[in-house]
Protein backbone atom coordinates (compact mmCIF):
# COMPACT_ATOMS: atom_id res chain seq x y z
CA UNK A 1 -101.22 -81.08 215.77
CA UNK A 2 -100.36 -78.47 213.22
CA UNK A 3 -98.92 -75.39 214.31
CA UNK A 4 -100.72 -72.21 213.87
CA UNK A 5 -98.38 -69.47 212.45
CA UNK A 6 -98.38 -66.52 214.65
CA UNK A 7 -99.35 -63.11 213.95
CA UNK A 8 -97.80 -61.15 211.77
CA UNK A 9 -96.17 -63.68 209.83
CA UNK A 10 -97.29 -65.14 206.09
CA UNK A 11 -97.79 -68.82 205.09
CA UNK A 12 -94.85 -69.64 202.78
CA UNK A 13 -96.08 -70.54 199.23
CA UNK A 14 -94.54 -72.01 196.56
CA UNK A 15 -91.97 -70.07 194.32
CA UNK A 16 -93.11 -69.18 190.97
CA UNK A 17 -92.26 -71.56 188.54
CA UNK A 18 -92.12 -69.59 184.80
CA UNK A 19 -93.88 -72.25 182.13
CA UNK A 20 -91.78 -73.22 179.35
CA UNK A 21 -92.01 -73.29 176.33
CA UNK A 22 -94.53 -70.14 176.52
CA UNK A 23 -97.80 -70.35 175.96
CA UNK A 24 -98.69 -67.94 172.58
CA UNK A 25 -101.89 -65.61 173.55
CA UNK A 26 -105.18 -66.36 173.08
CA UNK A 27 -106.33 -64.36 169.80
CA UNK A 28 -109.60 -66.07 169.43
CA UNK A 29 -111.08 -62.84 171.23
CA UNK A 30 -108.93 -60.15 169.00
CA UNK A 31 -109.83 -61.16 165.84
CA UNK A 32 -113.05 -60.46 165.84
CA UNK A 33 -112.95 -57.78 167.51
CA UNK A 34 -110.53 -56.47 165.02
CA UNK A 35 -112.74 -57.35 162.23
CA UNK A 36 -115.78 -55.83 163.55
CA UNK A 37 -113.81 -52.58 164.21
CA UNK A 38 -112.46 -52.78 160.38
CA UNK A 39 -116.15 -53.22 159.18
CA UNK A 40 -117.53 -50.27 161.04
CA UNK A 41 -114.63 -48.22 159.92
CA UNK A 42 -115.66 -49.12 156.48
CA UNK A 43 -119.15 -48.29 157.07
CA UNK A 44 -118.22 -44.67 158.45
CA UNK A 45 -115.88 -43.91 155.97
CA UNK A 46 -118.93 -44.65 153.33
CA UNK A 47 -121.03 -42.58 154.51
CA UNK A 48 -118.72 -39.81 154.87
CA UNK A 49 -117.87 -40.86 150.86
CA UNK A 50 -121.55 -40.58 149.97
CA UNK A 51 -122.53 -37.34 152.43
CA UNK A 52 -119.64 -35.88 150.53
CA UNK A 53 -120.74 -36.20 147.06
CA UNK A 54 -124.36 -35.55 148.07
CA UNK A 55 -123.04 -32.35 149.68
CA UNK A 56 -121.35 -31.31 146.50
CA UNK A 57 -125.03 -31.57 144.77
CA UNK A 58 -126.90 -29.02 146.45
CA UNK A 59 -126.18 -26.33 144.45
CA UNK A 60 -126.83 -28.42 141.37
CA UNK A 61 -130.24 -29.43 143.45
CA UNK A 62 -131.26 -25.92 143.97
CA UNK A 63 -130.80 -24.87 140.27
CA UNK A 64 -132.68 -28.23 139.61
CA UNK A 65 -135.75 -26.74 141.35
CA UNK A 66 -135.48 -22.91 140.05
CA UNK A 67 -134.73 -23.73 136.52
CA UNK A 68 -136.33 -21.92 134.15
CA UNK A 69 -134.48 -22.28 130.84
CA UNK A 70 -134.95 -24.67 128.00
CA UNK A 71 -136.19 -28.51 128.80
CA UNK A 72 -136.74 -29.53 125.18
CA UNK A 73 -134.56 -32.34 125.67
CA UNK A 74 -135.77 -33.27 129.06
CA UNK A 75 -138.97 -33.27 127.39
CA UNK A 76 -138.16 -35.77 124.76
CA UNK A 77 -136.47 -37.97 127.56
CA UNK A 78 -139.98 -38.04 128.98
CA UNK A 79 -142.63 -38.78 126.12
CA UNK A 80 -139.91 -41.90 125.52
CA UNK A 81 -140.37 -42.80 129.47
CA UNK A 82 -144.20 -42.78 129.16
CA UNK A 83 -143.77 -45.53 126.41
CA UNK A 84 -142.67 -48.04 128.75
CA UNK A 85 -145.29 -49.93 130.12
CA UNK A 86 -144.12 -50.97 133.61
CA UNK A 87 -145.53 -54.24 135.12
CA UNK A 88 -146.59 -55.51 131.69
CA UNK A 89 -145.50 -58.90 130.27
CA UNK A 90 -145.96 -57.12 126.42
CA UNK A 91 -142.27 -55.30 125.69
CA UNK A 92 -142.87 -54.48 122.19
CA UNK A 93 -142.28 -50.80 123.33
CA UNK A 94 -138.42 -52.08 123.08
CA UNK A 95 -138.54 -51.29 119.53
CA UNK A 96 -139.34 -47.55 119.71
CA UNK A 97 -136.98 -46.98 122.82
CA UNK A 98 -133.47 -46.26 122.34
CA UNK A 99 -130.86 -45.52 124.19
CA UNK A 100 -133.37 -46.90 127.31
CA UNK A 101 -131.31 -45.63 130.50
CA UNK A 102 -132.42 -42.06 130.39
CA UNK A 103 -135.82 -43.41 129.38
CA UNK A 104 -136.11 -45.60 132.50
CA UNK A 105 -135.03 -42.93 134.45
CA UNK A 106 -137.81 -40.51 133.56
CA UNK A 107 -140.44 -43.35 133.45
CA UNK A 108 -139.27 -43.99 137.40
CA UNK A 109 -138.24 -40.63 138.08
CA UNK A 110 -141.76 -38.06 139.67
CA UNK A 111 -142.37 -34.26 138.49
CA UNK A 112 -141.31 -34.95 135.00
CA UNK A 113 -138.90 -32.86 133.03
CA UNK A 114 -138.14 -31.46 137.10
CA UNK A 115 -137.55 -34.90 138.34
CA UNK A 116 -134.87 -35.47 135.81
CA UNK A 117 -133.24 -32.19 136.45
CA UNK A 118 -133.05 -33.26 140.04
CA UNK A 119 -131.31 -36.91 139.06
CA UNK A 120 -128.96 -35.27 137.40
CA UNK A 121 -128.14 -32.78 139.61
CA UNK A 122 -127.59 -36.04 141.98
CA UNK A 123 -125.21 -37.55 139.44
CA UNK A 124 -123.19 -34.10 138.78
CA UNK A 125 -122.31 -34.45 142.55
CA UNK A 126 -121.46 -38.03 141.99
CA UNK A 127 -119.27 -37.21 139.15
CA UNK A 128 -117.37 -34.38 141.49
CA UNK A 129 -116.87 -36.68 143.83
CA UNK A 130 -115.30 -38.95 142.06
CA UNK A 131 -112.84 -36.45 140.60
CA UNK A 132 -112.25 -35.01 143.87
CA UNK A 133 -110.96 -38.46 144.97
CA UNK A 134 -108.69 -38.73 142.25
CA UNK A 135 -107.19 -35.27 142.64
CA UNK A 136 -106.35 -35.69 146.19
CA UNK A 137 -104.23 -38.77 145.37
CA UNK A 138 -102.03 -36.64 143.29
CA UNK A 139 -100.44 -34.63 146.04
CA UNK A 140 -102.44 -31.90 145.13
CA UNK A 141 -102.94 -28.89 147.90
CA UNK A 142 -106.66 -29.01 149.10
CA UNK A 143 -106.96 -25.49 147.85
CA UNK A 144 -105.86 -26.14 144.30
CA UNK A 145 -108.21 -29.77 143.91
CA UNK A 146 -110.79 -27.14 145.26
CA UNK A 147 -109.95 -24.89 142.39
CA UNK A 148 -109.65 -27.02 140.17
CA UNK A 149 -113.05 -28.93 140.39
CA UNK A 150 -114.67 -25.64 140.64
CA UNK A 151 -113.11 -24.75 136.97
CA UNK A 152 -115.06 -27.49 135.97
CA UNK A 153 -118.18 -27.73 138.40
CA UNK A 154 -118.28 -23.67 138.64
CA UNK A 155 -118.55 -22.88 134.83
CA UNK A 156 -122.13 -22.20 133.64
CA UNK A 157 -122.56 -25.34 130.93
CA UNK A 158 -122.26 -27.44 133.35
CA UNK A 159 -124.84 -27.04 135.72
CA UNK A 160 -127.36 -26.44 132.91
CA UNK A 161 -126.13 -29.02 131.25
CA UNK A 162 -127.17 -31.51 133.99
CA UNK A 163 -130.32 -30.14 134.76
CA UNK A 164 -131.90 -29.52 131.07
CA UNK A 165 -130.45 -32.59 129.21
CA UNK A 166 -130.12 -36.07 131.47
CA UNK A 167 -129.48 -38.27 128.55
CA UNK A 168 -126.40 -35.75 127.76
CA UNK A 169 -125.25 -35.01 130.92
CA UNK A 170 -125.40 -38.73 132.03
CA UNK A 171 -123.07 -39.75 129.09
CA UNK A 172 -120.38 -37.67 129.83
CA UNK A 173 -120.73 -38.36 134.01
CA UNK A 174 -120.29 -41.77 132.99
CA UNK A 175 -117.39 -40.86 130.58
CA UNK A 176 -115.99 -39.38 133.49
CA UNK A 177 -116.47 -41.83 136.04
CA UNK A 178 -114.51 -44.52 133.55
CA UNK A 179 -111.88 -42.47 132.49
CA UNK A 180 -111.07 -42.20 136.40
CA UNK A 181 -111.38 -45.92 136.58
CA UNK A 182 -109.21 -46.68 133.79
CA UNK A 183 -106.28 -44.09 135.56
CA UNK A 184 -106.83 -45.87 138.68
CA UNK A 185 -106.46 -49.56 136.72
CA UNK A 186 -103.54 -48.86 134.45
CA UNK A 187 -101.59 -46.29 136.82
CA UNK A 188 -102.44 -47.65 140.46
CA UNK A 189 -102.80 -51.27 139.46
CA UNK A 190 -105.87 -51.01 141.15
CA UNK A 191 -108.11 -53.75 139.01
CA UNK A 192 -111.20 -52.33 140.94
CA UNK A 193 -110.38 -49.26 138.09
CA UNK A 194 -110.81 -51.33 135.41
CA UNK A 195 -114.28 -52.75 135.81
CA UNK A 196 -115.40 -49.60 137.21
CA UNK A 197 -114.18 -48.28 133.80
CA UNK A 198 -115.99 -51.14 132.18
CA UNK A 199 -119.61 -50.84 133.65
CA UNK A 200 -119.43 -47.40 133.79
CA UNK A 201 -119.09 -47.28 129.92
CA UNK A 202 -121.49 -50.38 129.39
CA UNK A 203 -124.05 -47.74 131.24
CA UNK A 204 -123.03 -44.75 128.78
CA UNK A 205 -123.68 -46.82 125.78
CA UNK A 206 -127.33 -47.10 126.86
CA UNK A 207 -127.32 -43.33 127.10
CA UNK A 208 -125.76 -42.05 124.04
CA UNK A 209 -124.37 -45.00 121.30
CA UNK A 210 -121.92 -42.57 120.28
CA UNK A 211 -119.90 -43.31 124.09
CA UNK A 212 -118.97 -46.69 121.49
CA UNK A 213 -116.55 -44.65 120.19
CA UNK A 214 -115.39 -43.67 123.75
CA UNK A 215 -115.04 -46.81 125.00
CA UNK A 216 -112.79 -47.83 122.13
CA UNK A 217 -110.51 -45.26 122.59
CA UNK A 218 -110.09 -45.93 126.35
CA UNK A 219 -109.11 -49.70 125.77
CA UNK A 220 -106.82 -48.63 123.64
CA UNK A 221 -105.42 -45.93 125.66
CA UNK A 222 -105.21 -48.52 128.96
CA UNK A 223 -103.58 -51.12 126.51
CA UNK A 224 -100.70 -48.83 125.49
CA UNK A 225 -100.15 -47.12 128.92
CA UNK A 226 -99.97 -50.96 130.37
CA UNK A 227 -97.41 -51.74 127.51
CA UNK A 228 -95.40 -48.65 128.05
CA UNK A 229 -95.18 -48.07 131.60
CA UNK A 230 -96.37 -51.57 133.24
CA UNK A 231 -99.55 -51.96 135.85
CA UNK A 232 -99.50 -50.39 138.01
CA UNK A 233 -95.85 -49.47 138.08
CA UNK A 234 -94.87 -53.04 137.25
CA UNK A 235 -93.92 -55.08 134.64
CA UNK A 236 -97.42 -56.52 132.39
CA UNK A 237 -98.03 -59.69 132.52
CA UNK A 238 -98.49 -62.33 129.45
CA UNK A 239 -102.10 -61.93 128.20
CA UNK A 240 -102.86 -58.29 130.20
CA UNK A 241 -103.43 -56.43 127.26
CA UNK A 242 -105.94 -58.56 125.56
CA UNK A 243 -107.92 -59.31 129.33
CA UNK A 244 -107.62 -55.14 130.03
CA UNK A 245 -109.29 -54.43 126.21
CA UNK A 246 -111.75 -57.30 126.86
CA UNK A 247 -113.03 -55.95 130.55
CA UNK A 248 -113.08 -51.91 129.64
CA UNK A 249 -115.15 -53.05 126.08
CA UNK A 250 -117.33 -56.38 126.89
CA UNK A 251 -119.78 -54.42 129.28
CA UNK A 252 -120.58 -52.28 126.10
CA UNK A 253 -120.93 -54.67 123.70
CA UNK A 254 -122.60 -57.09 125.92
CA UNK A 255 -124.96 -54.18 126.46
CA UNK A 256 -125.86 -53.43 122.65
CA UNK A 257 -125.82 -57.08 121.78
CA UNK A 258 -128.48 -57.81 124.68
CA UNK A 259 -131.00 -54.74 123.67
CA UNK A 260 -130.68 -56.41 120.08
CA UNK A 261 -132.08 -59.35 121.31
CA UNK A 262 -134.65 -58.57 123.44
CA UNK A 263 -135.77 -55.67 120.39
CA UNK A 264 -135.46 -58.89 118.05
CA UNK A 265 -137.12 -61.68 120.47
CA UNK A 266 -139.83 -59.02 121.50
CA UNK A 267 -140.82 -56.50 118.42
CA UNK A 268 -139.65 -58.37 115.51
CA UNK A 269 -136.90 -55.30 114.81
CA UNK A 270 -133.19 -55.00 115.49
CA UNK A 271 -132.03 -51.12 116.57
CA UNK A 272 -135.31 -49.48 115.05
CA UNK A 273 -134.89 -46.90 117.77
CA UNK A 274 -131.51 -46.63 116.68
CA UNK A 275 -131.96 -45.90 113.31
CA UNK A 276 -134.44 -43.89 113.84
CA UNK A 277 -132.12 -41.25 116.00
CA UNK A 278 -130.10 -41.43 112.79
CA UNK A 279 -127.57 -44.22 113.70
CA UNK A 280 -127.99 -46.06 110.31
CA UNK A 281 -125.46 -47.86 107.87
CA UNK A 282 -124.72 -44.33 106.59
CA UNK A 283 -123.19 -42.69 109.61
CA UNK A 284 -120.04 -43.72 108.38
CA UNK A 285 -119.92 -42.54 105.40
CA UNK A 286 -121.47 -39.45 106.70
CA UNK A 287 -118.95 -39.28 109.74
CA UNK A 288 -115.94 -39.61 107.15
CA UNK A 289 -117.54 -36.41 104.86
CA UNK A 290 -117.94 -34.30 108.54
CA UNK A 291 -114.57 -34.59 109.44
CA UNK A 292 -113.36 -32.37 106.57
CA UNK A 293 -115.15 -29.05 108.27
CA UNK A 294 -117.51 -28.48 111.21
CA UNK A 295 -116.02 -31.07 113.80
CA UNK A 296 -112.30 -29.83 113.86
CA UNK A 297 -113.76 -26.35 114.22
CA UNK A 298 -116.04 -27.34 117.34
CA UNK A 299 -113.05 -29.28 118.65
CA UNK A 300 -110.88 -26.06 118.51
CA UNK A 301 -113.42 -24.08 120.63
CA UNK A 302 -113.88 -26.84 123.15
CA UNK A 303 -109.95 -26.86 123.66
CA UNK A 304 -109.88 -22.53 123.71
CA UNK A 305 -112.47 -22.83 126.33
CA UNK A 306 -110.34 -25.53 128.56
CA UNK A 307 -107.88 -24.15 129.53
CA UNK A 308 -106.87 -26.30 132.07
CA UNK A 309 -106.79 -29.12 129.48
CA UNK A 310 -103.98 -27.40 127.68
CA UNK A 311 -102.03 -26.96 130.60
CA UNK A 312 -102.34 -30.44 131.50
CA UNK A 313 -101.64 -31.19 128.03
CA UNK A 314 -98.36 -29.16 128.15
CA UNK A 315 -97.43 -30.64 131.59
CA UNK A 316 -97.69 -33.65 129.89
CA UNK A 317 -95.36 -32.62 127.06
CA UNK A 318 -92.79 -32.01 129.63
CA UNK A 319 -92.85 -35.53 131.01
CA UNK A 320 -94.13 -37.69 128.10
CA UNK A 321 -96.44 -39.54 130.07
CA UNK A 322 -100.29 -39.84 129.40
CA UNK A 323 -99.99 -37.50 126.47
CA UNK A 324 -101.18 -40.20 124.45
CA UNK A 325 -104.16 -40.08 126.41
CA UNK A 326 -105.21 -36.63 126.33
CA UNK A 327 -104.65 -36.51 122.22
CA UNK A 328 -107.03 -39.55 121.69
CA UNK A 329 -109.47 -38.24 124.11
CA UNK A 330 -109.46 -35.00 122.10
CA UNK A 331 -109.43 -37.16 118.72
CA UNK A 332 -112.49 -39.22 120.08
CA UNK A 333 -114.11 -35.98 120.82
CA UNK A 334 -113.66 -34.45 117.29
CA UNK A 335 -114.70 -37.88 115.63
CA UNK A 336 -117.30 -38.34 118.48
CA UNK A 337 -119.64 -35.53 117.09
CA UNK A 338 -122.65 -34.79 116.99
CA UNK A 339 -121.65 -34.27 120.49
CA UNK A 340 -122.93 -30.48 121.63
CA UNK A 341 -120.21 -28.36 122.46
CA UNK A 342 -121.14 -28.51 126.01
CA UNK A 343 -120.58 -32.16 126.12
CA UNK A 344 -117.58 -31.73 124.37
CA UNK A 345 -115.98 -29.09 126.82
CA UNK A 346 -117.18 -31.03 130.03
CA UNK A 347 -115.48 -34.45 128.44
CA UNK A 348 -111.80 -32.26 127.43
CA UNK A 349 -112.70 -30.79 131.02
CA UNK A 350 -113.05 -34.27 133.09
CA UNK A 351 -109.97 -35.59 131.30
CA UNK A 352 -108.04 -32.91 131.96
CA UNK A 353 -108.52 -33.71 136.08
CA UNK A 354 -108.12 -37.17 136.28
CA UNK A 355 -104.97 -37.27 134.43
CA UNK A 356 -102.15 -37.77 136.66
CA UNK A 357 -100.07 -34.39 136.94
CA UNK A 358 -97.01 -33.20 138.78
CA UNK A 359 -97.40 -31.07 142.30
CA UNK A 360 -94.57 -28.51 142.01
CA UNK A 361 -94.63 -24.92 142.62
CA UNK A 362 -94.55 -24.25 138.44
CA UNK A 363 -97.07 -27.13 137.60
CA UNK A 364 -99.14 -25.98 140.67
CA UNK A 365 -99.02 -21.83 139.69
CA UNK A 366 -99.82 -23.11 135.86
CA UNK A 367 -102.82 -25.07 137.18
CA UNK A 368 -104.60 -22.44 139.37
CA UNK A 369 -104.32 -19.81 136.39
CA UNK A 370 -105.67 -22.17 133.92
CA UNK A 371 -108.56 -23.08 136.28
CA UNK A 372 -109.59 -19.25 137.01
CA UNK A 373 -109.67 -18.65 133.02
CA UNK A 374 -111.75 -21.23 132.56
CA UNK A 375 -114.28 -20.00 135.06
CA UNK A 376 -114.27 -16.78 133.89
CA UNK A 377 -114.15 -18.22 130.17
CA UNK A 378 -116.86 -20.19 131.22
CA UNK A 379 -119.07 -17.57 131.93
CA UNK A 380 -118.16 -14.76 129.40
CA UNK A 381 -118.00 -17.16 126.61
């Protein structure tokens, strides 16, 4: 009979044996778990990226609604919107409708030349945005990217700019947007950069034709940043060059060359609305016979009235890097005419911020002085 143990006492149990080799933990319950937390993170942090930029519109939303001043170009945007006919299987409108993005915009957009004036108050928040993102990776005090967006975003052209005139406006947002892409592509090594770059100019071709001329002189400028200073702080490799030309340009051409073909399959025509904005055979010869007078003078006043693109431009001197940028933007500009000289001071002025610059005290004192005169010349001049 077995004996009981008495009170007070424990039944013995075996000593603990550790298992060998260990077992690894389980992570079949981590990883997802991980994942999940990594995809709601995302989520959050676009949000936050989108309430952001739509936050930075409302002031361009409220002068969207109380604008009074001259919508002659809005207007024109519209009366080509009401030739689309939407839903129809007939698209020999194609013919009479060029560049078509603005025009699709007001034939989808409600309230007319208003409703325009609000979608591009909507994309000037976009477009700060954007630069805001690429200051801040700079090293850049919050205080000065604040200034410094608001010597762009503050000055009067601006805002009227992207509330009177969307086919404007959205040209040089665009512009913007790709010029930040190709910095992120050729100085982060971020390829992201350089088909945001690519699409973002493919869009501004359907806009304005004269953003071919942009986009040209920004596969250029990648192509000889990537050959001087490497991706992305590295060496290049074999082939780069020609793949980095063929991704910032191929959205653009593919765009022309496809609005040729449906004009051709559907209307019998190829770039009558073109031609008929004055883009014919003889805007070369015309272009070459401008250059001797009226552009170089515009291109002048756009630079007087940037102030912080000449500071950037003399940072640059210092250093010797991206200068070769900032010249061919400002050559592209003067060839790039007939840009208005608002479109011409809001391009020097989005170059000027996404070009990499230096955060010490004298770069950062130069900065904030250049960005006050260029509010104040914004509004006085």
């Amino acid at each position: 009979m077995a004996s009981v143990p008495s009170r007070g006492t424990h039944p013995q149990t075996a000593p603990f044996t550790p298992e060998w080799p260990p077992r690894a933990p389980s992570t079949t319950t981590q990883r997802p778990q991980r994942a999940r937390t990594a995809q709601s993170e995302r989520r959050a942090g676009t949000v936050r990226h989108w309430a952001f930029r739509f936050l930075l519109s409302v002031p361009y939303l409220a002068l969207a609604v109380l604008w009074t001043g001259d919508v002659s170009a809005n207007e024109a945007i519209e009366r080509d919107g009401a030739i689309i006919d939407w839903g129809s299987d007939r698209l020999n409108f194609v013919s009479e409708l060029f560049p078509p993005l603005p025009a699709a915009v007001a034939g989808l957009a409600p309230y007319g030349t208003r409703g325009l004036g609000v979608a591009g108050a909507l994309l000037a928040g976009v477009t700060l945005g954007v630069l805001w993102d690429r200051l801040r990776r700079y090293g850049l005090p919050v205080w000065l990217v604040v200034v410094l967006l608001a010597g762009l975003g503050a000055m009067p052209g601006f805002g009227a700019l992207a509330v009177s005139d969307f086919r404007g406006f959205a040209m040089v947002a665009l512009f913007a947007v790709a010029l930040a892409g190709m910095v992120r592509f050729a100085a982060d090594g971020d390829t992201g950069g350089g088909f945001t770059c690519g699409l973002a100019m493919g869009a501004a071709v359907m806009c304005d034709v004269s953003a071919v001329l942009f986009t040209v002189m920004l596969a250029v400028t990648c192509a000889v940043i990537i050959r001087r200073r490497g991706f992305g702080g590295t060496a290049a490799a074999p082939g780069l060059l020609g793949a980095t030309a063929l991704v910032i340009t191929f959205p653009a051409a593919s765009a022309l060359c496809g609005w040729a073909f449906l004009e051709w399959r559907f209307a019998g025509t190829v770039f009558q609305g073109l031609r008929e904005a004055g883009w014919g055979p003889d805007i070369i010869t015309g272009g070459w016979a401008a250059l001797a007078g009226q552009p170089w003078r515009e291109l002048g006043e756009a630079v007087l009235r940037t102030p912080v693109f000449v500071a950037v431009l003399v940072l640059a001197l210092g250093t010797g890097r991206w200068l070769l940028a900032l010249l061919l933007v400002g050559l592209a500009v003067a060839l790039g005419m007939p840009l208005t000289p608002g479109e011409a001071l809001l391009v020097l002025g989005a170059a000027a911020l996404v070009t990499p610059m230096p955060s010490g005290r004298v770069a950062v004192a130069v900065l904030t002085v250049a960005a006050l005169c260029q509010v104040g010349l914004g509004w006085l001049w």
